[in-house]
N, C-alpha and C. Protein backbone atom coordinates (compact mmCIF):
# COMPACT_ATOMS: atom_id res chain seq x y z
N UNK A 1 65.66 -13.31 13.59
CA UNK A 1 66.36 -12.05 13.63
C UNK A 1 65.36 -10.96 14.00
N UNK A 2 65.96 -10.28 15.05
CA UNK A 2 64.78 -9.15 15.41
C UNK A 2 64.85 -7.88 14.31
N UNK A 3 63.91 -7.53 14.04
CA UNK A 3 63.96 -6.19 13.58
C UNK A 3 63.67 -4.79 14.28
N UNK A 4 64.50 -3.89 13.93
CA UNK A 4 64.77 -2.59 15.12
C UNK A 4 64.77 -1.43 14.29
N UNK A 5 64.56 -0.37 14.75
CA UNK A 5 65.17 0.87 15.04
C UNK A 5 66.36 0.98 14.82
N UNK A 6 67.11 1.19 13.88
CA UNK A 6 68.52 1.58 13.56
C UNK A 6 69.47 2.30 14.72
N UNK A 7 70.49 1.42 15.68
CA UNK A 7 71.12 2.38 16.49
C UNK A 7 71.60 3.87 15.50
N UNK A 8 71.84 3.93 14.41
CA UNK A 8 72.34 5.15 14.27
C UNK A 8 71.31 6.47 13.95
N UNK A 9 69.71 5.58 14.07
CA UNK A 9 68.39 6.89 14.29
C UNK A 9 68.39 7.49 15.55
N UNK A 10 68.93 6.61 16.40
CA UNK A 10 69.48 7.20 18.00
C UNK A 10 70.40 8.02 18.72
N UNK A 11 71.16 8.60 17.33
CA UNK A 11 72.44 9.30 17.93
C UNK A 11 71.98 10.69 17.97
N UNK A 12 72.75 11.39 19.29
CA UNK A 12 72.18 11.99 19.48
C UNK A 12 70.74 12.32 20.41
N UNK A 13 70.02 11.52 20.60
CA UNK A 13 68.89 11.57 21.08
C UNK A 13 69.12 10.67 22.44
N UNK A 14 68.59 11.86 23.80
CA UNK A 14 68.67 10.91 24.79
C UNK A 14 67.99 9.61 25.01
N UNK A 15 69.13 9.37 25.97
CA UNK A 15 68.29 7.23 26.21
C UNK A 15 67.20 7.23 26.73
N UNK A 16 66.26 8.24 27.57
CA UNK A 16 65.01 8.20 27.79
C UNK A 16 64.31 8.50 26.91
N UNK A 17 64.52 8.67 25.44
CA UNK A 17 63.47 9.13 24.41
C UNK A 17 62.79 8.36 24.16
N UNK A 18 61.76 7.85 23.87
CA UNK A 18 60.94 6.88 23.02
C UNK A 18 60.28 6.98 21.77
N UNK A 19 60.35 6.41 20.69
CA UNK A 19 59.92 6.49 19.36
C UNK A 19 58.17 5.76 19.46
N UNK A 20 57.83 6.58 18.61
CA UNK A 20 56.08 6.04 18.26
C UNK A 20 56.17 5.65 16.60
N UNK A 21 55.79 4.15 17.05
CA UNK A 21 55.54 3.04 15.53
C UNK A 21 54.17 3.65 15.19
N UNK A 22 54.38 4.01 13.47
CA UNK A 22 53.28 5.38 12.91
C UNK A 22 52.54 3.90 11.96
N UNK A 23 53.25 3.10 11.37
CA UNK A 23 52.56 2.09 10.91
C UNK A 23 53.24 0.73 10.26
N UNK A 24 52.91 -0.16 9.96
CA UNK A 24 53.29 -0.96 9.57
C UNK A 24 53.15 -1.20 7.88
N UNK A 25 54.37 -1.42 6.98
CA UNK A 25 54.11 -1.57 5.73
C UNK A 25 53.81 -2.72 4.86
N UNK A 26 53.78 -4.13 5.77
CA UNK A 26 53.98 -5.33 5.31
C UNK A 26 53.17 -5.92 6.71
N UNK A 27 52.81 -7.44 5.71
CA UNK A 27 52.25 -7.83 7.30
C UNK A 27 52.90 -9.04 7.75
N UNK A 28 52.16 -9.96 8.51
CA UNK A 28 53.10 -11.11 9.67
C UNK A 28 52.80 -11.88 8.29
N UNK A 29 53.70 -12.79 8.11
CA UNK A 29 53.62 -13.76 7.06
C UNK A 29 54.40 -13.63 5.59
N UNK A 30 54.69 -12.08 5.24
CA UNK A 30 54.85 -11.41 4.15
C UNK A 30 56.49 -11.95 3.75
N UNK A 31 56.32 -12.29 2.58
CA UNK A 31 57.97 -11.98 2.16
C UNK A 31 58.52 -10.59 2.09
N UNK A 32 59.58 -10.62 2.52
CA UNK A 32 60.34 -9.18 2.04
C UNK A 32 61.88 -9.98 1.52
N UNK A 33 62.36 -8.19 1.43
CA UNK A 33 63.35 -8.54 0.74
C UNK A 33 64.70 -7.36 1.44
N UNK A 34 65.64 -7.59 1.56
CA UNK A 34 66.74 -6.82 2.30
C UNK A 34 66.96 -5.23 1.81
N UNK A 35 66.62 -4.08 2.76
CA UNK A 35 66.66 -3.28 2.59
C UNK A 35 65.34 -2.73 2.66
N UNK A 36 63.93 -3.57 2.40
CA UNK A 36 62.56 -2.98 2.00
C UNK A 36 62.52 -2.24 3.64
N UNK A 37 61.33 -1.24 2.70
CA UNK A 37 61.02 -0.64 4.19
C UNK A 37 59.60 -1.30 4.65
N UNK A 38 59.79 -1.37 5.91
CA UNK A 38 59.01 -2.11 6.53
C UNK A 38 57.16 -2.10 7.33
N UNK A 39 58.20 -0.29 7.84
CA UNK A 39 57.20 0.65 9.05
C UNK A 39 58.05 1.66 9.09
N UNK A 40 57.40 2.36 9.60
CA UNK A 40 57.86 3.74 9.60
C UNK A 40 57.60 4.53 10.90
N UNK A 41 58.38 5.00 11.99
CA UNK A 41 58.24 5.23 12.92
C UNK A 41 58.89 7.27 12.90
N UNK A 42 57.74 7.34 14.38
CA UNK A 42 58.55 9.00 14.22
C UNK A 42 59.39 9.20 15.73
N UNK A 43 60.63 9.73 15.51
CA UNK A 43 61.08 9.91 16.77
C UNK A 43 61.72 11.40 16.63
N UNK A 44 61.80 12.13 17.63
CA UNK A 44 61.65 13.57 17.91
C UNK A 44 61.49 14.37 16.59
N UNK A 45 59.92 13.77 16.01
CA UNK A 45 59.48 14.37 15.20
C UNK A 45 59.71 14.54 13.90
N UNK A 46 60.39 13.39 13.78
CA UNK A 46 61.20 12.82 12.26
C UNK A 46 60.28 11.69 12.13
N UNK A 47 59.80 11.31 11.18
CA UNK A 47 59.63 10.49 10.57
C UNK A 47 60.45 9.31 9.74
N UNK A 48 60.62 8.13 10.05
CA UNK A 48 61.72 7.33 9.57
C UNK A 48 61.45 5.91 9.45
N UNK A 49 61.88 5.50 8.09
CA UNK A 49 61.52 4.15 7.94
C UNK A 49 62.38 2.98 8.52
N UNK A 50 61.62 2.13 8.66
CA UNK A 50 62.61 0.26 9.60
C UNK A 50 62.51 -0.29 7.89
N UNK A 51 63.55 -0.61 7.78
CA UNK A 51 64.25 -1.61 6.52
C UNK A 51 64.22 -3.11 7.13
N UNK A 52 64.10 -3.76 6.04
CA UNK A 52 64.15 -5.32 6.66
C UNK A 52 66.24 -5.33 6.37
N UNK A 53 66.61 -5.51 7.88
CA UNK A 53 68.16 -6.23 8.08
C UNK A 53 68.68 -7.28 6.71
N UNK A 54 67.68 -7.69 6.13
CA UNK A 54 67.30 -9.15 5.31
C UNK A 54 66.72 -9.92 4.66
N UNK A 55 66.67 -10.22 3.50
CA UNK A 55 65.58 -10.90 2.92
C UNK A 55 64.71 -12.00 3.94
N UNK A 56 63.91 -12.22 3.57
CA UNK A 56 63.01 -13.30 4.62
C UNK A 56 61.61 -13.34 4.62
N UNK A 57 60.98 -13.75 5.42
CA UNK A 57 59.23 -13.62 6.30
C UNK A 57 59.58 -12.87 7.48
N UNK A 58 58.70 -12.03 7.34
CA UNK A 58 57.69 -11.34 8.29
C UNK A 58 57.27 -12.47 9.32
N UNK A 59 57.99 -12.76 10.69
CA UNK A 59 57.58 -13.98 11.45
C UNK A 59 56.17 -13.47 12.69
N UNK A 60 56.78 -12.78 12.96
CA UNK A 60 55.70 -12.13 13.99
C UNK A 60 55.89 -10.20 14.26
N UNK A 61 54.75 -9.54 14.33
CA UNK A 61 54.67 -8.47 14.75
C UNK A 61 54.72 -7.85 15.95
N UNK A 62 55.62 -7.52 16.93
CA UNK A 62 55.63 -7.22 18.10
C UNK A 62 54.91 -5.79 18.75
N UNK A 63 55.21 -4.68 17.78
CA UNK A 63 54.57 -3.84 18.18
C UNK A 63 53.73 -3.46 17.16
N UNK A 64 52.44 -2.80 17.83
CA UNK A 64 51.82 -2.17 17.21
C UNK A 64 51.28 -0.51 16.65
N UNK A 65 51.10 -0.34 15.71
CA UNK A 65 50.64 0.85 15.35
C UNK A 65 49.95 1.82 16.45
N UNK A 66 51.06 2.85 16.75
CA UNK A 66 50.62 3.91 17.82
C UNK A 66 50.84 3.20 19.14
N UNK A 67 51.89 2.25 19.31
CA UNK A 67 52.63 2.29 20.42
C UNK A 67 53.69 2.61 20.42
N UNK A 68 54.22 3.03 21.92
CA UNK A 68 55.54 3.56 21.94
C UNK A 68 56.77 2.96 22.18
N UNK A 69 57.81 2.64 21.77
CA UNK A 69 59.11 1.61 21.73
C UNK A 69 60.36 2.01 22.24
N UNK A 70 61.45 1.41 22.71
CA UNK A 70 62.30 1.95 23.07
C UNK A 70 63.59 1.87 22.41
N UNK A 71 65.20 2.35 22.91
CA UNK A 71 65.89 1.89 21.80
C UNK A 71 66.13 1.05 22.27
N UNK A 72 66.54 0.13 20.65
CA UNK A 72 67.30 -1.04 20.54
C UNK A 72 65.95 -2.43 20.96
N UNK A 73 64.51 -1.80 21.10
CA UNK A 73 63.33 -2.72 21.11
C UNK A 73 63.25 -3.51 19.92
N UNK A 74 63.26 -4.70 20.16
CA UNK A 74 62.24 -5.46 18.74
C UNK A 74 61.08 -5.05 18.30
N UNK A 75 60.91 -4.68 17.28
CA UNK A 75 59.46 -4.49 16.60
C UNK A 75 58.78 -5.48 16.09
N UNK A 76 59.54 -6.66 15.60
CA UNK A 76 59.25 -7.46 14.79
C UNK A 76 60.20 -8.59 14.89
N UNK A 77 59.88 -10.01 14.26
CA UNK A 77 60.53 -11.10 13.86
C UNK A 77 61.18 -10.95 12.57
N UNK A 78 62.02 -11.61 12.25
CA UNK A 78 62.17 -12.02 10.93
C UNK A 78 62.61 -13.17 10.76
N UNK A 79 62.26 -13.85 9.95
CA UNK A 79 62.99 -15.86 9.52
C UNK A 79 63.51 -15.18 8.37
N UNK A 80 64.81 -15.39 8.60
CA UNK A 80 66.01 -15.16 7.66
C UNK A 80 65.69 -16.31 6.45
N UNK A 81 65.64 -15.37 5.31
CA UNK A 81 66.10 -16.93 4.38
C UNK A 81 66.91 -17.34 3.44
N UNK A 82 67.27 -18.54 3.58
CA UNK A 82 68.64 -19.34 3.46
C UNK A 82 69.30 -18.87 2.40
């Protein structure tokens, strides 16, 4: 399951905007749990946290700290668990 950027942090904001990933709160490997926040990204100058969709692992990290993403980009993996 990918993890994203909430379409509804996007409303409002044109489709050429791009958000900057400010950091990551958990790392590749990590359990989480549904709802945790994850990373925290700023887009037109808001600051806003990525929730895990889901309990699970942290499968892989796609982007990194102080790059820029687009909407509806994967940031991350997640292995859903059962």
């Amino acid at each position: 399951m990918n993890i994203a950027l909430p379409v509804s942090a996007w409303e409002g904001i044109d489709e050429t905007t791009e958000a900057l990933l400010d950091r990551w709160l958990v790392q590749e490997g990590e359990a989480v749990h549904q709802g945790q926040a994850l990373a925290s990204a700023v887009l037109v100058k808001s600051t806003l946290d990525i929730e895990s969709p889901a309990a699970g692992r942290v499968h892989r990290i796609l982007v990194e700290p102080g790059e820029r993403f687009q909407r509806g980009q994967a940031l991350a993996v997640l292995e859903v668990s059962p």
